[in-house]
Protein backbone atom coordinates (compact mmCIF):
# COMPACT_ATOMS: atom_id res chain seq x y z
CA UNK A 1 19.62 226.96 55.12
CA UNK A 2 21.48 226.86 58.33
CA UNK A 3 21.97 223.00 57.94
CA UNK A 4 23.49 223.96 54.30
CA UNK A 5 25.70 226.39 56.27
CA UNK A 6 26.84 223.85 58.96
CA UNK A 7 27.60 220.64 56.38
CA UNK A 8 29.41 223.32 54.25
CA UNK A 9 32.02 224.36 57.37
CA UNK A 10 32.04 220.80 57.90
CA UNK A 11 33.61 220.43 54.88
CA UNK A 12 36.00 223.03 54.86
CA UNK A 13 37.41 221.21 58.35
CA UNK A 14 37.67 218.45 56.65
CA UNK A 15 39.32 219.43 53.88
CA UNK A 16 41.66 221.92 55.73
CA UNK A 17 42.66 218.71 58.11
CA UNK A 18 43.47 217.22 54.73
CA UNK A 19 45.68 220.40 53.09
CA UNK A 20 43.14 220.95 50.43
CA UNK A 21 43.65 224.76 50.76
CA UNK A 22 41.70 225.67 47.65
CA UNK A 23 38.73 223.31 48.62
CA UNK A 24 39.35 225.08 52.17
CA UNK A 25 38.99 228.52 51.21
CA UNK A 26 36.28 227.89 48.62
CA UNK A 27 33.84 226.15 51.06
CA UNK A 28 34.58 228.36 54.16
CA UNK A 29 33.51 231.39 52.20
CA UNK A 30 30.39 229.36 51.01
CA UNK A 31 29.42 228.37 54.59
CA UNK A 32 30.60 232.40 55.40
CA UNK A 33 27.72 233.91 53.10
CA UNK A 34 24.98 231.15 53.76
CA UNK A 35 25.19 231.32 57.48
CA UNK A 36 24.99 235.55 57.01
CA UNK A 37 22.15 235.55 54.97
CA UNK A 38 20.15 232.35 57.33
CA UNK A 39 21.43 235.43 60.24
CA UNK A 40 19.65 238.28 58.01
CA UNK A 41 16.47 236.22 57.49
CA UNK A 42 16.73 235.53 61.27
CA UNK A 43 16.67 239.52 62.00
CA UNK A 44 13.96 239.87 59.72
CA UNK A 45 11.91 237.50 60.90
CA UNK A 46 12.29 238.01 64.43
CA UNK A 47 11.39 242.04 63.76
CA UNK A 48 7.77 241.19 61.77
CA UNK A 49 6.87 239.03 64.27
CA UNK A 50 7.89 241.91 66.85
CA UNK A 51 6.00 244.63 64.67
CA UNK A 52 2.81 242.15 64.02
CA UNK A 53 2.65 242.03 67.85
CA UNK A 54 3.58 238.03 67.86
CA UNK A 55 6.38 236.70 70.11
CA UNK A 56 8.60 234.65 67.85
CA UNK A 57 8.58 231.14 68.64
CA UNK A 58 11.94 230.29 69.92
């Protein structure tokens, strides 16, 4: 998911170097909400393994 989230910003640089605002916009805000739920799913993940007394693998 976080891959999705980086190739996604990738392409709104890309696009924004070229003046595609729309195209811009549009994949900014989908890289904005993939990258915040990939951070969610982080949180949760990271707070079972803390409460099934595992260290997360970092």
């Amino acid at each position: 998911m976080l891959r999705a989230a980086i190739w996604l910003f990738v392409i709104a640089l890309i696009a924004g170097v070229l003046g595609f605002g729309g195209l811009a916009a549009a994949s900014a805000g989908i890289a904005k909400i993939i990258f915040y739920i990939f951070l969610i799913l982080a949180v949760i993940s990271i707070l079972f393994h803390l409460v099934g007394g595992r260290s997360p693998r970092i």
